[in-house]
C-alpha atoms as a PDB file:
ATOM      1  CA  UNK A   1      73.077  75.995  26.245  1.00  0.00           C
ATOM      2  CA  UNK A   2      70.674  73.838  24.319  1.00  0.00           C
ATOM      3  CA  UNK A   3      67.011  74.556  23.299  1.00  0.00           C
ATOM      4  CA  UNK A   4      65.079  71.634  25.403  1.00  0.00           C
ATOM      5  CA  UNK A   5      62.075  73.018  24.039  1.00  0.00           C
ATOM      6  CA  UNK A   6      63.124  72.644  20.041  1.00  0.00           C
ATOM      7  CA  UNK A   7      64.467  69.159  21.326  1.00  0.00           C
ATOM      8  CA  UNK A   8      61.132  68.155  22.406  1.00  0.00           C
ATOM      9  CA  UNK A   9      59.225  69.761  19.695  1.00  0.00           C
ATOM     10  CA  UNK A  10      61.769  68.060  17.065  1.00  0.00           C
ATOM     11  CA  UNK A  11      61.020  64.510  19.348  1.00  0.00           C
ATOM     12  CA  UNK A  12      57.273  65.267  19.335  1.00  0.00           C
ATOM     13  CA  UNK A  13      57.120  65.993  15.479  1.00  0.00           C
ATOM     14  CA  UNK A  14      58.777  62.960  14.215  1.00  0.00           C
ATOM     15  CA  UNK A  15      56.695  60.846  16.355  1.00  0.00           C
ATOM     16  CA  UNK A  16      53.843  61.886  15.192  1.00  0.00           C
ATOM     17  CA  UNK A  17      54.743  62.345  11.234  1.00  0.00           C
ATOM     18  CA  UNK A  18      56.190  59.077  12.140  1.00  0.00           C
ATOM     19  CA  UNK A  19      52.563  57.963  12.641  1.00  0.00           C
ATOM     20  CA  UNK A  20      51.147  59.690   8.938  1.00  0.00           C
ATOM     21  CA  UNK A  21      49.316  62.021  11.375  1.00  0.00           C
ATOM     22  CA  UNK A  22      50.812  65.248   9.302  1.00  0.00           C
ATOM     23  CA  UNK A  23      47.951  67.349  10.140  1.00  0.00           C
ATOM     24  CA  UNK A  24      48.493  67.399  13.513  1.00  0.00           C
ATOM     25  CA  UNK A  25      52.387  66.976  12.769  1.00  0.00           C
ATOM     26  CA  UNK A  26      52.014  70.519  11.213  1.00  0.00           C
ATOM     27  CA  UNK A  27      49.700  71.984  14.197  1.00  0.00           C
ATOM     28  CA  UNK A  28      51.866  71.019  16.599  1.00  0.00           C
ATOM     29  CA  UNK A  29      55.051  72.205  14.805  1.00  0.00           C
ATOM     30  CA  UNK A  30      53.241  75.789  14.210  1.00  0.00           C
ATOM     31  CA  UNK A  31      52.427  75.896  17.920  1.00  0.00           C
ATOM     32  CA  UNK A  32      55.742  75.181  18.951  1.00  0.00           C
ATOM     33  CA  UNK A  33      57.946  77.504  16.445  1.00  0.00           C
ATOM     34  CA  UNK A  34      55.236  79.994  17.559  1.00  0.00           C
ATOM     35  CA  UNK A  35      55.757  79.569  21.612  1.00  0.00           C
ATOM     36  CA  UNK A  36      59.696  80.118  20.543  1.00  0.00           C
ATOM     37  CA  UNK A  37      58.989  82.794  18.212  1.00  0.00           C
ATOM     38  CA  UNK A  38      57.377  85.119  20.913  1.00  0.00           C
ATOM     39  CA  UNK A  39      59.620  84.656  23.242  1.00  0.00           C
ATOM     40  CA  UNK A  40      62.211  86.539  21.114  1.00  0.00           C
ATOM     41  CA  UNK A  41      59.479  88.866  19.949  1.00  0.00           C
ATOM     42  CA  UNK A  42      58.167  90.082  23.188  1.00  0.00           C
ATOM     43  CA  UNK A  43      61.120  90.013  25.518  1.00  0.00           C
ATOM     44  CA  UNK A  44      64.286  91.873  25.761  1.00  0.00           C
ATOM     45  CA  UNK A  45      66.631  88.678  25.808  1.00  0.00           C
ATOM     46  CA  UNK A  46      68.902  89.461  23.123  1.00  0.00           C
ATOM     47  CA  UNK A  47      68.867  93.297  24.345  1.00  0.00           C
ATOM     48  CA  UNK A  48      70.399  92.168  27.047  1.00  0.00           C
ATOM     49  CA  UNK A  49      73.302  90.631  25.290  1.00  0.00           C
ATOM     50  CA  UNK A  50      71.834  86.986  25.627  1.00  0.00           C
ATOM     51  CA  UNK A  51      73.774  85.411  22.236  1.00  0.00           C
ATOM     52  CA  UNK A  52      72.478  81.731  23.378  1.00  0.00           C
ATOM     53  CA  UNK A  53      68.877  80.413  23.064  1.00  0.00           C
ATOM     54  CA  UNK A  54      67.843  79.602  27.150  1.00  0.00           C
ATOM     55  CA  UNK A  55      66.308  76.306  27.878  1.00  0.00           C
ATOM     56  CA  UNK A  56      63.177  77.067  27.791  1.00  0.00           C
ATOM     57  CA  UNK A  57      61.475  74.460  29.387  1.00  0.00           C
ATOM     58  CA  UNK A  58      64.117  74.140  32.197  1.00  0.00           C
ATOM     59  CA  UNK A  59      65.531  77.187  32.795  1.00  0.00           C
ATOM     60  CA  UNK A  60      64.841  79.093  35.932  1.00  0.00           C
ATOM     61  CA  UNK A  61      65.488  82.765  36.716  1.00  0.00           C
ATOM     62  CA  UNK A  62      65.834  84.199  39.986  1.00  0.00           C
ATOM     63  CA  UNK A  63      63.699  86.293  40.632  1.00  0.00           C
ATOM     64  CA  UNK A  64      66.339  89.175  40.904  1.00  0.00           C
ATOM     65  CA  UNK A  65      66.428  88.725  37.087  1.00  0.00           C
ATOM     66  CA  UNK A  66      63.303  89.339  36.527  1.00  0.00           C
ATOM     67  CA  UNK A  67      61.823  92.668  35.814  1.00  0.00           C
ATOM     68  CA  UNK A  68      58.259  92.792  38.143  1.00  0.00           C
ATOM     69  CA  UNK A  69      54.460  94.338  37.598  1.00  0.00           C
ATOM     70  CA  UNK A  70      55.534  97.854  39.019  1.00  0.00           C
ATOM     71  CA  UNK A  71      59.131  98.032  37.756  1.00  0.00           C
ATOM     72  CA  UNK A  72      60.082 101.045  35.221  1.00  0.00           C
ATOM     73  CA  UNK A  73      61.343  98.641  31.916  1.00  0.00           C
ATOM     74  CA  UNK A  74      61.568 101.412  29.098  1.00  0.00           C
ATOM     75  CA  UNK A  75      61.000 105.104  28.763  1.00  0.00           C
ATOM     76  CA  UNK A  76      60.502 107.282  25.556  1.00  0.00           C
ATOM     77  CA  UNK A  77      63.763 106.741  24.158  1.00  0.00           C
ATOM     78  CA  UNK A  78      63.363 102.539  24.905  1.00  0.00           C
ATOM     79  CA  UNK A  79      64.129  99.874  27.400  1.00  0.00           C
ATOM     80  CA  UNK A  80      65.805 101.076  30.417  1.00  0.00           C
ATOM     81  CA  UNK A  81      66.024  97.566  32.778  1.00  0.00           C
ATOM     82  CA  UNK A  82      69.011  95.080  33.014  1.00  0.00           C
ATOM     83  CA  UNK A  83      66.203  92.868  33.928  1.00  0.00           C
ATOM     84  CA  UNK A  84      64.273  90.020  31.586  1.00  0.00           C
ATOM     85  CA  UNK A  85      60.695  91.633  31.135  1.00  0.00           C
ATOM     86  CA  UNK A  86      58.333  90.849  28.504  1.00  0.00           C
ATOM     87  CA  UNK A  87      56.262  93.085  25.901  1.00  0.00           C
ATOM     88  CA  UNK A  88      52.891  94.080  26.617  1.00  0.00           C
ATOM     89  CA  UNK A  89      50.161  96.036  26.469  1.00  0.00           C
ATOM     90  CA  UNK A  90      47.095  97.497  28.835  1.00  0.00           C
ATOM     91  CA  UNK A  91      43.799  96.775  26.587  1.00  0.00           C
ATOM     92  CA  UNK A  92      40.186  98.366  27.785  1.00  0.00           C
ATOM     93  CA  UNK A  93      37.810  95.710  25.885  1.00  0.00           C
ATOM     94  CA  UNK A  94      35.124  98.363  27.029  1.00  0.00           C
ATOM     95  CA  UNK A  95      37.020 101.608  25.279  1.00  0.00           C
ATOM     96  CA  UNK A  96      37.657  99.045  21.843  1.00  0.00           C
ATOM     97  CA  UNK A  97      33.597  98.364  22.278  1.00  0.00           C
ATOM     98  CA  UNK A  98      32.539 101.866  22.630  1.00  0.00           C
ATOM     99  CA  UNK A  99      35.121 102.602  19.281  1.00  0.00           C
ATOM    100  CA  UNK A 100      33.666 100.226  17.423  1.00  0.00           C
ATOM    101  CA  UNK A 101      30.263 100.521  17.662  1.00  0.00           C
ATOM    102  CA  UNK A 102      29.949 104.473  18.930  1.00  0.00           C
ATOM    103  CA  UNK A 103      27.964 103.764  21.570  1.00  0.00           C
ATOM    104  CA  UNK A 104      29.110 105.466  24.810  1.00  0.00           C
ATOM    105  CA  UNK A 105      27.781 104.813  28.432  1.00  0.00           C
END
């Protein structure tokens, strides 16, 4: 399966380093190696034995394949789903406040 993001990314970046526009050339490259970057980084694709990039533009997974917002995806000893799920992370802005300044209400 072929990357139709890095195809459009490659497309887009010529075009516009086609132009002499090489700042933005370089933004937009950074953005888009970045977008593909964290997909790898904060999914479990290749856990799940995925050897070929997915189009990542196109690509559409049933929902079945997808792991959902109250779905068990990894335990102590790692992931534990056969579905796609993504990294992340609950963040209390008020807790990192209160931290930070050591102020409590």
């Amino acid at each position: 399966m072929k990357c139709i993001l890095c195809f459009l990314l490659r497309r887009t970046f010529n075009t516009i380093a086609g132009d002499g526009r090489y700042a933005t050339a370089r933004e937009v490259l950074g953005t888009g190696l970045h977008t593909i970057q964290g997909f790898y980084a904060h999914s479990n694709w290749v856990e799940l034995g995925n050897s070929a990039p997915p189009n990542l533009v196109f690509e559409q997974f049933l929902p079945s394949e997808l792991a959902g917002p109250t779905d068990d995806t990894c335990d102590s000893n790692g992931l534990i789903t056969n579905l796609l799920t993504s990294g992340y992370f609950h963040y209390n802005v008020n807790k990192q406040a209160e931290s930070i300044s050591g102020f409590h209400n």
